[in-house]
C-alpha atoms as a PDB file:
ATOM      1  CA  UNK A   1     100.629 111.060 103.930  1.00  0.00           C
ATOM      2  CA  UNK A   2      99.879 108.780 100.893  1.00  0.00           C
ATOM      3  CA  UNK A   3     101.661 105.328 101.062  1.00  0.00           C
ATOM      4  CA  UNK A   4     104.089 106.808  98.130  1.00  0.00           C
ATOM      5  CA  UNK A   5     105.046 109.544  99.986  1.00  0.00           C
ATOM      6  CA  UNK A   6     105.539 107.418 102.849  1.00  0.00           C
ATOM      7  CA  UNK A   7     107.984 105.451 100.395  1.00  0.00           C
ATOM      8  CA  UNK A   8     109.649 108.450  99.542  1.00  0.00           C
ATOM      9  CA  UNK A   9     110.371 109.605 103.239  1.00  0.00           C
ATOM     10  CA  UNK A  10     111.400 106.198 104.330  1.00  0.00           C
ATOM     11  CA  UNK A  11     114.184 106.098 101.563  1.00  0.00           C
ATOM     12  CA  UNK A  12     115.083 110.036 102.485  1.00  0.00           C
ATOM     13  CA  UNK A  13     115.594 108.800 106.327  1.00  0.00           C
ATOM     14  CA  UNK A  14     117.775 106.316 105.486  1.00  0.00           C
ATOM     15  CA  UNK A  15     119.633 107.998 102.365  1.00  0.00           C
ATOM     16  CA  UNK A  16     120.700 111.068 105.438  1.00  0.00           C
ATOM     17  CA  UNK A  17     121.895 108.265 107.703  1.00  0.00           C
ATOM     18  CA  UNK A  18     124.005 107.285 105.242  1.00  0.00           C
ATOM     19  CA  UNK A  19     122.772 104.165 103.342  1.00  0.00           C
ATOM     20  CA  UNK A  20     121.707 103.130 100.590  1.00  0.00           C
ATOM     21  CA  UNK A  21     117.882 103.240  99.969  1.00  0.00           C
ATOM     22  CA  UNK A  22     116.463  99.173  98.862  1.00  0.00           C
ATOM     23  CA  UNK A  23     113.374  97.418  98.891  1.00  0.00           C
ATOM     24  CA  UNK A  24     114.422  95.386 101.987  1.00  0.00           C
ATOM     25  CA  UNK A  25     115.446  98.716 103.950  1.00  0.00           C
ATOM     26  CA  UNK A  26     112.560 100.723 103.005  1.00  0.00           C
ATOM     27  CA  UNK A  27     109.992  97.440 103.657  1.00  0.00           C
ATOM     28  CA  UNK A  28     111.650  96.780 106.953  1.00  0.00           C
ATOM     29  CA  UNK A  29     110.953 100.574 108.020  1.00  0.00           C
ATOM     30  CA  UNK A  30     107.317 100.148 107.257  1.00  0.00           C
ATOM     31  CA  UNK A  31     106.620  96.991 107.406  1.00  0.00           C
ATOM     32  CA  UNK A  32     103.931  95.296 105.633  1.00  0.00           C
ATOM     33  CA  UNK A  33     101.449  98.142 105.078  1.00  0.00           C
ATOM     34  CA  UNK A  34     102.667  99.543 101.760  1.00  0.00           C
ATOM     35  CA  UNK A  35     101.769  97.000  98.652  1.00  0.00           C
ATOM     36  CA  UNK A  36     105.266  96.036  96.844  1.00  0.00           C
ATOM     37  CA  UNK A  37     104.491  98.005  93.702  1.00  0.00           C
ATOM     38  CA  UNK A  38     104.275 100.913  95.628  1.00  0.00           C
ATOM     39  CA  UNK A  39     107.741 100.479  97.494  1.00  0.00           C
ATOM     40  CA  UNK A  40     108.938  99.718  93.574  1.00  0.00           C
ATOM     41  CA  UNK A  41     107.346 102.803  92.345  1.00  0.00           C
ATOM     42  CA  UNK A  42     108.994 105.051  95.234  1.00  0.00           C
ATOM     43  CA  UNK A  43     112.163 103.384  95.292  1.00  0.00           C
ATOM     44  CA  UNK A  44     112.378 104.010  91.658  1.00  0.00           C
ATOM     45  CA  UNK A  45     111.449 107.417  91.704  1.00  0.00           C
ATOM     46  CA  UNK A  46     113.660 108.327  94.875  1.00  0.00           C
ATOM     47  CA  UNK A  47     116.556 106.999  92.631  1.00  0.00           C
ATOM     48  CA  UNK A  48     115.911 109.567  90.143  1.00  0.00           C
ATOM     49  CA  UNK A  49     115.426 112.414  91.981  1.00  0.00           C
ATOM     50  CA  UNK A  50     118.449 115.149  92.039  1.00  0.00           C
ATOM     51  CA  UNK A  51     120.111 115.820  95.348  1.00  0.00           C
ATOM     52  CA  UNK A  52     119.038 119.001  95.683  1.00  0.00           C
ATOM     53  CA  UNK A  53     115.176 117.097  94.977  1.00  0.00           C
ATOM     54  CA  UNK A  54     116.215 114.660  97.628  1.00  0.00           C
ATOM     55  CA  UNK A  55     116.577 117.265 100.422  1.00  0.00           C
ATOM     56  CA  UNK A  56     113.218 118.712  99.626  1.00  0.00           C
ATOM     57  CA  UNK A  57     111.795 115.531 100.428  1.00  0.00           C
ATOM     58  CA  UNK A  58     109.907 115.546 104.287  1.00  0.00           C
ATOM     59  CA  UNK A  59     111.664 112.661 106.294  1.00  0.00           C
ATOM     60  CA  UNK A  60     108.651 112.187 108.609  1.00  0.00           C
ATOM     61  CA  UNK A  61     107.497 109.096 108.298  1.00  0.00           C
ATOM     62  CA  UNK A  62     104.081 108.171 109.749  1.00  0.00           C
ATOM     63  CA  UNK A  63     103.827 106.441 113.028  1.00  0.00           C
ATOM     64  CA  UNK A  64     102.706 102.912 112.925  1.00  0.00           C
ATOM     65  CA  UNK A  65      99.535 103.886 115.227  1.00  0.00           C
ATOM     66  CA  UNK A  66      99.285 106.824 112.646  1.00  0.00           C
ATOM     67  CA  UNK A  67      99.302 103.894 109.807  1.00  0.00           C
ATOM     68  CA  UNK A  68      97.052 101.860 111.838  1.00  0.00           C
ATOM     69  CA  UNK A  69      94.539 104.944 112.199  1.00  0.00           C
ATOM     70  CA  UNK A  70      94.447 105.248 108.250  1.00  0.00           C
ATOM     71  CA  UNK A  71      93.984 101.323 107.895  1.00  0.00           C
ATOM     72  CA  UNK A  72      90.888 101.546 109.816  1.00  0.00           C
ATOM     73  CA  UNK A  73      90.012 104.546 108.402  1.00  0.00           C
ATOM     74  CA  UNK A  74      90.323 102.466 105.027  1.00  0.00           C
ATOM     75  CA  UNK A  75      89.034  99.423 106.286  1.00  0.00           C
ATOM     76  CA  UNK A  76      85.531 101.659 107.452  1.00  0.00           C
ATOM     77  CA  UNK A  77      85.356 102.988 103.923  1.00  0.00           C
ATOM     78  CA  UNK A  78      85.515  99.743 102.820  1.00  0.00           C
ATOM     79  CA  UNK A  79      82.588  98.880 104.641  1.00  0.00           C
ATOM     80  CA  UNK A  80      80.426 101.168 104.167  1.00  0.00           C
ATOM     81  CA  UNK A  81      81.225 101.193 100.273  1.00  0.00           C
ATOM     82  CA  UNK A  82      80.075  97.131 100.680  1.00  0.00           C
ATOM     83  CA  UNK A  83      77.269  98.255 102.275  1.00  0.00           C
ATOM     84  CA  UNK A  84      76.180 100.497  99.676  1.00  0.00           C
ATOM     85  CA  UNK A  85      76.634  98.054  96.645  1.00  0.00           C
ATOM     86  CA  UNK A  86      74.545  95.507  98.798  1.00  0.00           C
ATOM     87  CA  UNK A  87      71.413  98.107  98.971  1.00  0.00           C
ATOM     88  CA  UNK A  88      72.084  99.314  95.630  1.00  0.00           C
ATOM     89  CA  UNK A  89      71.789  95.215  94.339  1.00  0.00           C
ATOM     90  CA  UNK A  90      68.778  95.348  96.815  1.00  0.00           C
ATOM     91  CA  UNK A  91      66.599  98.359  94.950  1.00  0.00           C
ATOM     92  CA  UNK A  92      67.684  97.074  91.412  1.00  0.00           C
ATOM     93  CA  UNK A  93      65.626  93.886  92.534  1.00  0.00           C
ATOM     94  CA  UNK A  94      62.991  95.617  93.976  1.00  0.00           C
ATOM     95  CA  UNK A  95      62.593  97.676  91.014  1.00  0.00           C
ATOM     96  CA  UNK A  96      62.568  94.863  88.499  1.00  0.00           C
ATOM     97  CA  UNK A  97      60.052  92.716  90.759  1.00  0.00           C
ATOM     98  CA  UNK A  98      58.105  96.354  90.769  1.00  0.00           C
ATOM     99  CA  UNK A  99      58.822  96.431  86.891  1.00  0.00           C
ATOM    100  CA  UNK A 100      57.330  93.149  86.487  1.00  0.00           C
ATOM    101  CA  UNK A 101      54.125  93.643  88.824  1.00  0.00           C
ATOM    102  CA  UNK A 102      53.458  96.897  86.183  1.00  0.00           C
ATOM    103  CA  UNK A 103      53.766  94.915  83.056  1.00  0.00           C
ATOM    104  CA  UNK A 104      51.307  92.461  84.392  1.00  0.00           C
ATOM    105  CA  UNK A 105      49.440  94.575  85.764  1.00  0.00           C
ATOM    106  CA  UNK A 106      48.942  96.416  82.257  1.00  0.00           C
ATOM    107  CA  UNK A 107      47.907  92.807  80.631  1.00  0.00           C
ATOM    108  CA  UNK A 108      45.350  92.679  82.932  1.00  0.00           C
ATOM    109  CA  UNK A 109      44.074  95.557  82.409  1.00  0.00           C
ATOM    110  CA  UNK A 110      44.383  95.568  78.552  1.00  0.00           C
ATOM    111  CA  UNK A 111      43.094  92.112  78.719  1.00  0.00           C
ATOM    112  CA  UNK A 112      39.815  93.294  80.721  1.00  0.00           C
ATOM    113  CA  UNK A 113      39.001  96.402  78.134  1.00  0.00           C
ATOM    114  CA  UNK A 114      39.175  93.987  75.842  1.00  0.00           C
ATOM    115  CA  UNK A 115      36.291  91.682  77.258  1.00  0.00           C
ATOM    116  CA  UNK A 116      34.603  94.220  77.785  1.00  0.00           C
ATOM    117  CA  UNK A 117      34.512  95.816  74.081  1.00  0.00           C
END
């Protein structure tokens, strides 16, 4: 369940008991996992829904250890994604130090036919 759809259940669950969807409401339900713009952005679009658009909406919201599960999830993407960058920073330098060992490598070379001629 994406965080906006989380949003969107959150303000469903309390719309059927009877109150009024807000940003506290919905924030204190889920606590501090969703960023604010999101919560805006749901809030917002909850608001404009119809009624009969409202109802279609699932009211399950995701456990916390269900939250916590996609946070690591995140957090190992993350990770690995940093790892990547730092090998891909790693071969751009060993292919410029390569890059450099050819170019002298071919003055050396042109350098030596040269003395030779």
């Amino acid at each position: 369940m994406s965080p906006l759809e989380q949003v969107l259940a959150a303000a469903k669950k309390l719309y059927d008991d009877g109150k009024e969807p807000s940003l506290a409401l919905i924030k204190t339900k889920l606590g501090n996992s969703i960023p604010m713009r999101v919560l805006i952005q749901g809030l917002q679009q909850f608001k404009s829904l119809s009624e009969q658009d409202k109802q279609a909406i699932s009211s399950t919201i995701s456990s916390p250890a269900t939250l916590s599960q996609a946070n690591s999830t995140s957090t190992a993407h993350a990770d690995k994604l940093v790892q990547l960058e730092n090998e891909l920073s790693e071969l751009k330098a060993e292919l410029s130090t390569l890059k450099q060992q050819f170019d002298q490598f071919k003055q050396t070379h042109i350098t030596s036919e040269r003395s030779e001629k």
